[in-house]
Protein backbone atom coordinates (compact mmCIF):
# COMPACT_ATOMS: atom_id res chain seq x y z
CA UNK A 1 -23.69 38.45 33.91
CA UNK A 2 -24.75 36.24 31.26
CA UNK A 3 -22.80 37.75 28.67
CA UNK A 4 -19.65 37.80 30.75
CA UNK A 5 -20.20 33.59 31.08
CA UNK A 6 -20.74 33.64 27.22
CA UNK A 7 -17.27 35.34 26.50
CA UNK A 8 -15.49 33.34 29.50
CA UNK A 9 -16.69 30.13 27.06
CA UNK A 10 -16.39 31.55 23.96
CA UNK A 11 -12.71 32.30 25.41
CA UNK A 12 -12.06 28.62 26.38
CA UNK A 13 -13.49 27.02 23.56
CA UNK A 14 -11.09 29.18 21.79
CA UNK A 15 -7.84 28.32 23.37
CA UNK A 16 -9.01 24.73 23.31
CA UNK A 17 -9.77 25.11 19.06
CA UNK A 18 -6.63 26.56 19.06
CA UNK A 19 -4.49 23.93 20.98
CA UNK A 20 -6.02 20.64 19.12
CA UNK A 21 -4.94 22.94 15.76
CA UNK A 22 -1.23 22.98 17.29
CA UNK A 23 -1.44 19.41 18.56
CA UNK A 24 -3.03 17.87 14.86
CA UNK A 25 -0.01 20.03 13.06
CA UNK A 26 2.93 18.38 15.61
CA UNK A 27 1.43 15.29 15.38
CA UNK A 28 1.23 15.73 11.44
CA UNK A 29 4.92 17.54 11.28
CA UNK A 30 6.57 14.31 12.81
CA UNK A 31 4.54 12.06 10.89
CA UNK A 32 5.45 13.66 7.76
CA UNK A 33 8.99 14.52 8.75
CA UNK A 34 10.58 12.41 11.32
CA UNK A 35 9.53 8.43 11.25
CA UNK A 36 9.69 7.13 7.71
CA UNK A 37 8.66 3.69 8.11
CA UNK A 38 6.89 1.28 10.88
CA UNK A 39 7.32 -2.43 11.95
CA UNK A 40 3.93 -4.16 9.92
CA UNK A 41 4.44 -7.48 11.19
CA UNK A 42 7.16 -8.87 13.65
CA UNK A 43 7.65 -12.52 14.21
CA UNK A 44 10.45 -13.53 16.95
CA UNK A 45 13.51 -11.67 18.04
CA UNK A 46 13.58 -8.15 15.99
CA UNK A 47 15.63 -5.00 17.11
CA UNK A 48 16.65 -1.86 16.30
CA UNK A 49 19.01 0.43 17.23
CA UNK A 50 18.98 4.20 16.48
CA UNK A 51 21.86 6.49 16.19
CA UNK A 52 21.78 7.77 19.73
CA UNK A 53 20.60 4.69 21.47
CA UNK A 54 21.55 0.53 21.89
CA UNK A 55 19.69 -2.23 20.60
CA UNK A 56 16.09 -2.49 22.18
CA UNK A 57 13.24 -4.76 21.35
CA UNK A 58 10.93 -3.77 18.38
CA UNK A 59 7.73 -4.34 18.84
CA UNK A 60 4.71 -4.75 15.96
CA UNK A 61 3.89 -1.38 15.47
CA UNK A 62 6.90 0.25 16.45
CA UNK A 63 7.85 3.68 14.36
CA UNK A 64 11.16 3.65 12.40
CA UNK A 65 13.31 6.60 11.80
CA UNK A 66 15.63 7.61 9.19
CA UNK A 67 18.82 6.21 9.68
CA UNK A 68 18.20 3.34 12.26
CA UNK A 69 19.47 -0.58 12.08
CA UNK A 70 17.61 -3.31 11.97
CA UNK A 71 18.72 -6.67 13.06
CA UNK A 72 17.08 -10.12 13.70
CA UNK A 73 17.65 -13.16 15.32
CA UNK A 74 16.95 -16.78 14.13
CA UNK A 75 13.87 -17.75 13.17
CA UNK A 76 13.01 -14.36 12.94
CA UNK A 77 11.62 -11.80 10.68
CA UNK A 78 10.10 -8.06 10.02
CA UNK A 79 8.16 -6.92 7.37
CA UNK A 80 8.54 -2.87 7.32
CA UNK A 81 6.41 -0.52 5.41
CA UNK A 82 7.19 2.95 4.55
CA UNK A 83 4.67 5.80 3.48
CA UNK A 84 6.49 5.75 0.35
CA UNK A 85 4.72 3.08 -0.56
CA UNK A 86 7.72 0.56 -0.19
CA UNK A 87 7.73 -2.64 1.54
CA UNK A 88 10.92 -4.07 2.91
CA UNK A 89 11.12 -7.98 4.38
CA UNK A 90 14.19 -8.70 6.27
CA UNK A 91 14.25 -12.31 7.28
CA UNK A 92 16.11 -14.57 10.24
CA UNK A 93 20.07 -13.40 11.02
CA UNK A 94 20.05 -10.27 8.91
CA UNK A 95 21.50 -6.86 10.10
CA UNK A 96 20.18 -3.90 7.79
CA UNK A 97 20.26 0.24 7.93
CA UNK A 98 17.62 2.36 6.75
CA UNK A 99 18.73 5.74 5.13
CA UNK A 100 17.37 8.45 3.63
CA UNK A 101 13.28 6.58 3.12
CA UNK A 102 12.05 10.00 3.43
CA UNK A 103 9.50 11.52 0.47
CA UNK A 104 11.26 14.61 -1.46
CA UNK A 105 14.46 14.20 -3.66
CA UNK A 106 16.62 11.37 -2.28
CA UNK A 107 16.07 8.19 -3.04
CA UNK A 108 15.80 5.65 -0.23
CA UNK A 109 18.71 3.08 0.55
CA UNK A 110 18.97 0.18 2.50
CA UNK A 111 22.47 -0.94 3.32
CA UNK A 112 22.02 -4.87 3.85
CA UNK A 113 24.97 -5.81 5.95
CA UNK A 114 24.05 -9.30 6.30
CA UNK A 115 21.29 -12.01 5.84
CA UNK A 116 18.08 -11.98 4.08
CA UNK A 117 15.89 -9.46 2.08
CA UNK A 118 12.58 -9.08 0.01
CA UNK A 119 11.57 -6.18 -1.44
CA UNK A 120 8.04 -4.38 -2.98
CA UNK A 121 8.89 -1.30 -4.66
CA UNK A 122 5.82 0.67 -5.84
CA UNK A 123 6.65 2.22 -9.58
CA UNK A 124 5.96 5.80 -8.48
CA UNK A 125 8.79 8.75 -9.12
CA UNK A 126 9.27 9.31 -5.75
CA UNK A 127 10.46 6.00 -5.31
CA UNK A 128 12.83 6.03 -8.95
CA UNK A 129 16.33 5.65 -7.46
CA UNK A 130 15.85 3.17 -4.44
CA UNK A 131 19.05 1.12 -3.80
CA UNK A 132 20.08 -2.01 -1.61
CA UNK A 133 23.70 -1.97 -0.82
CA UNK A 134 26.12 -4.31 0.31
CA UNK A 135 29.53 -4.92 0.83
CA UNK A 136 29.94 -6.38 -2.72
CA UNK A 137 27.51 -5.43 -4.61
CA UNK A 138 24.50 -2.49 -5.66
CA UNK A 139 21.14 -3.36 -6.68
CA UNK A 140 19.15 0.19 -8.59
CA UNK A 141 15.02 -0.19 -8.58
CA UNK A 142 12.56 1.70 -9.81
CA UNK A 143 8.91 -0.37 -9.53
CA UNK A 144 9.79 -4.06 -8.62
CA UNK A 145 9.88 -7.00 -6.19
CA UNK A 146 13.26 -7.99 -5.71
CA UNK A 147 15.47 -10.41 -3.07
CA UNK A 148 18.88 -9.29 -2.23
CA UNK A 149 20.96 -12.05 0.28
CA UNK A 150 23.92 -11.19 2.09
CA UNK A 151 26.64 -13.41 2.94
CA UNK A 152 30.50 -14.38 3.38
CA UNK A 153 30.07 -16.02 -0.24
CA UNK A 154 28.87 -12.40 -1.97
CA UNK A 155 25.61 -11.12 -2.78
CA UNK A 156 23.12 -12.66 -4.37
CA UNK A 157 19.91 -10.73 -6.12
CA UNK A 158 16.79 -12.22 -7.88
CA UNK A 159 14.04 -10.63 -9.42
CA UNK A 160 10.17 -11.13 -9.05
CA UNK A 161 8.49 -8.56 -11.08
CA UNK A 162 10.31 -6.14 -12.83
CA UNK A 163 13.75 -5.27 -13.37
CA UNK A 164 16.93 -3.81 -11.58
CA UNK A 165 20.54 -2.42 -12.32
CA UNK A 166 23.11 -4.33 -10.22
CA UNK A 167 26.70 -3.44 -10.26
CA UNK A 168 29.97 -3.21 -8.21
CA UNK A 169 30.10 -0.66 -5.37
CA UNK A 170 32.01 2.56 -6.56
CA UNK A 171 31.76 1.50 -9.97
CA UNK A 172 29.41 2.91 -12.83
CA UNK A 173 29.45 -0.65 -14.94
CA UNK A 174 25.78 -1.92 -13.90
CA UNK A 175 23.89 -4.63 -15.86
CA UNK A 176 20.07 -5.54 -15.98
CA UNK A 177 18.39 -8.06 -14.39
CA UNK A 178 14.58 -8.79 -15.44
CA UNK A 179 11.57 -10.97 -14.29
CA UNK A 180 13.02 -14.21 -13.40
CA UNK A 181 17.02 -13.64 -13.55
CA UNK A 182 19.32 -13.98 -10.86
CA UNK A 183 22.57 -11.94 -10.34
CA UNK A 184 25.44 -13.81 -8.56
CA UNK A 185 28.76 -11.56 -7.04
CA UNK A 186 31.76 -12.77 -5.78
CA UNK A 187 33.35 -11.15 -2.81
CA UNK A 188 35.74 -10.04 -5.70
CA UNK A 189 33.01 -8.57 -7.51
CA UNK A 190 32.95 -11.22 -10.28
CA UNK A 191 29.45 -11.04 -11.74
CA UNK A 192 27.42 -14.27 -12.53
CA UNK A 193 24.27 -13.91 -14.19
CA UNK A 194 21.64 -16.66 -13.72
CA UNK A 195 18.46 -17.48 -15.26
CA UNK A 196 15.45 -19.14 -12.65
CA UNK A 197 12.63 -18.27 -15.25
CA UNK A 198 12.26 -22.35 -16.07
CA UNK A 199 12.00 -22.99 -12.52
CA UNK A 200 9.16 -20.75 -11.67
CA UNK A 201 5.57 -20.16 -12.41
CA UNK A 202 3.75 -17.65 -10.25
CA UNK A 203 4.11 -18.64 -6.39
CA UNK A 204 4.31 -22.15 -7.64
CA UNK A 205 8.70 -23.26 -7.80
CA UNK A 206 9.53 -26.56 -9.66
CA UNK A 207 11.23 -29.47 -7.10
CA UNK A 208 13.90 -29.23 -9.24
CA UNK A 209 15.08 -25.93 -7.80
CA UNK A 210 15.90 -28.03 -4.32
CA UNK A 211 20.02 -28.69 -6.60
CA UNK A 212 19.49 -25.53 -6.92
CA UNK A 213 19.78 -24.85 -3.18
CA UNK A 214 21.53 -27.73 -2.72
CA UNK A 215 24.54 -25.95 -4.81
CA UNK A 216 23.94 -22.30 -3.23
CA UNK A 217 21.79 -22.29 0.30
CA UNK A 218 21.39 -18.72 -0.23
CA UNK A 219 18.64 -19.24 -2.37
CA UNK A 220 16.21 -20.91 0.44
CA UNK A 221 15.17 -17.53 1.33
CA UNK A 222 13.29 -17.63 -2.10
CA UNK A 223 11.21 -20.42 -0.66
CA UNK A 224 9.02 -18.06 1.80
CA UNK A 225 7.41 -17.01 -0.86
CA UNK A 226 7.13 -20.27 -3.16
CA UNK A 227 6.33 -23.41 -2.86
CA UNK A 228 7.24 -26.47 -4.07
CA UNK A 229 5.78 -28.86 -6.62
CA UNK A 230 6.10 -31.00 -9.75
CA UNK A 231 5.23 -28.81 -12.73
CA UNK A 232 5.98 -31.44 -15.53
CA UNK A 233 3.58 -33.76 -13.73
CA UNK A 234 0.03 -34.26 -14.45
CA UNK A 235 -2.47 -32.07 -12.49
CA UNK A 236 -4.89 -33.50 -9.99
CA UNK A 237 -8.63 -33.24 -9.86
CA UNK A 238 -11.01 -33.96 -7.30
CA UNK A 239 -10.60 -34.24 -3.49
């Protein structure tokens, strides 16, 4: 009798071993294979839409999949991290698409159809190759932090750390831009090349950079990250 009970539990602690193992490797197959990215943070009116679905609200949290859109609303913003180690800010009024953020061979785009974008790129290989397109222009990473803006006016690209290739869409010309440059396209594609490195120590942005959104709004977005001050002025001690 006893050793019947003793094999009826040996039995069912079996099948139960055995069904966590198949639950931990599901749970660990769509990890690893299906979502590529979550929602870190999520401040106002985010949503996303995936390829066989409508828009729906995004909450903090939320799991991203290969090949969804991301849009925002005013005042609104979504920081998204991938297991890639790739961090992707896309602020107020900006529709984006995520493709192909997936670890193995591709490299991950974004295709920024509109708006605002800030991006940390960690310098590892599987990351060499990450792009941000948009209609006018293509911005090539490999280890950076980066802003790309969207607009009616063209596409607009300045570089935190690092450097990038930007070029033309469909077109193998690319040039460099480094720590501190700005690259300015047309809607014709006409390059512009800009350098902010006078403007900028650190977090810290000289006032002087307001004419420098007074003359192209697009670079506002560059003020969630910095702020403003004097830098030829004196510094002040004491309380």
């Amino acid at each position: 009798m006893h050793s019947l009970i003793f094999n009826r539990r040996r039995t069912w602690f079996a099948a139960l071993g055995l069904s966590l193992i198949l639950m931990l490797g599901l749970t660990y197959h769509l990890m690893a294979e299906d979502p590529v990215a979550f929602a870190k943070t999520v401040e106002g009116q985010v949503q996303v839409q995936s390829s066989d679905s409508s828009w729906r609200a995004l909450p903090e949290g939320s799991l991203i999949k290969d090949g969804d859109r991301i849009k925002t609303g005013a005042n609104s913003r979504v920081v998204i991290q991938t297991r890639r180690g790739i961090y992707i800010r896309l602020g107020a009024n900006t529709e984006a698409a995520l493709n192909d953020i997936v670890a193995g061979n591709r490299p991950g785009t974004v295709n920024l159809e509109r708006g605002n974008s800030w991006y940390n790129i960690e310098p590892n290989s599987g990351n060499q190759g990450f792009q941000v397109i948009t209609p006018t222009a293509v911005a090539a990473v490999r280890g950076t932090k980066f802003s790309i803006v969207h607009a009616d006016t063209g596409t607009i690209s300045c570089v935190c750390k690092g450097a990038i290739q930007t070029g033309r869409p469909g077109s193998s010309d690319t040039s460099t831009a480094e720590t501190g440059d700005s690259h300015r396209y047309s809607p014709s594609g006409e390059l512009e090349k800009i350098d902010l490195n006078d403007y900028f120590d650190g977090l810290k942005v000289d006032d002087d950079f307001r004419e420098v959104i007074r003359q192209d709004a697009r670079y506002g977005y560059c003020m969630e990250c910095h702020r403003s001050q004097d830098m030829d002025a004196e510094p002040e001690y004491g309380p």
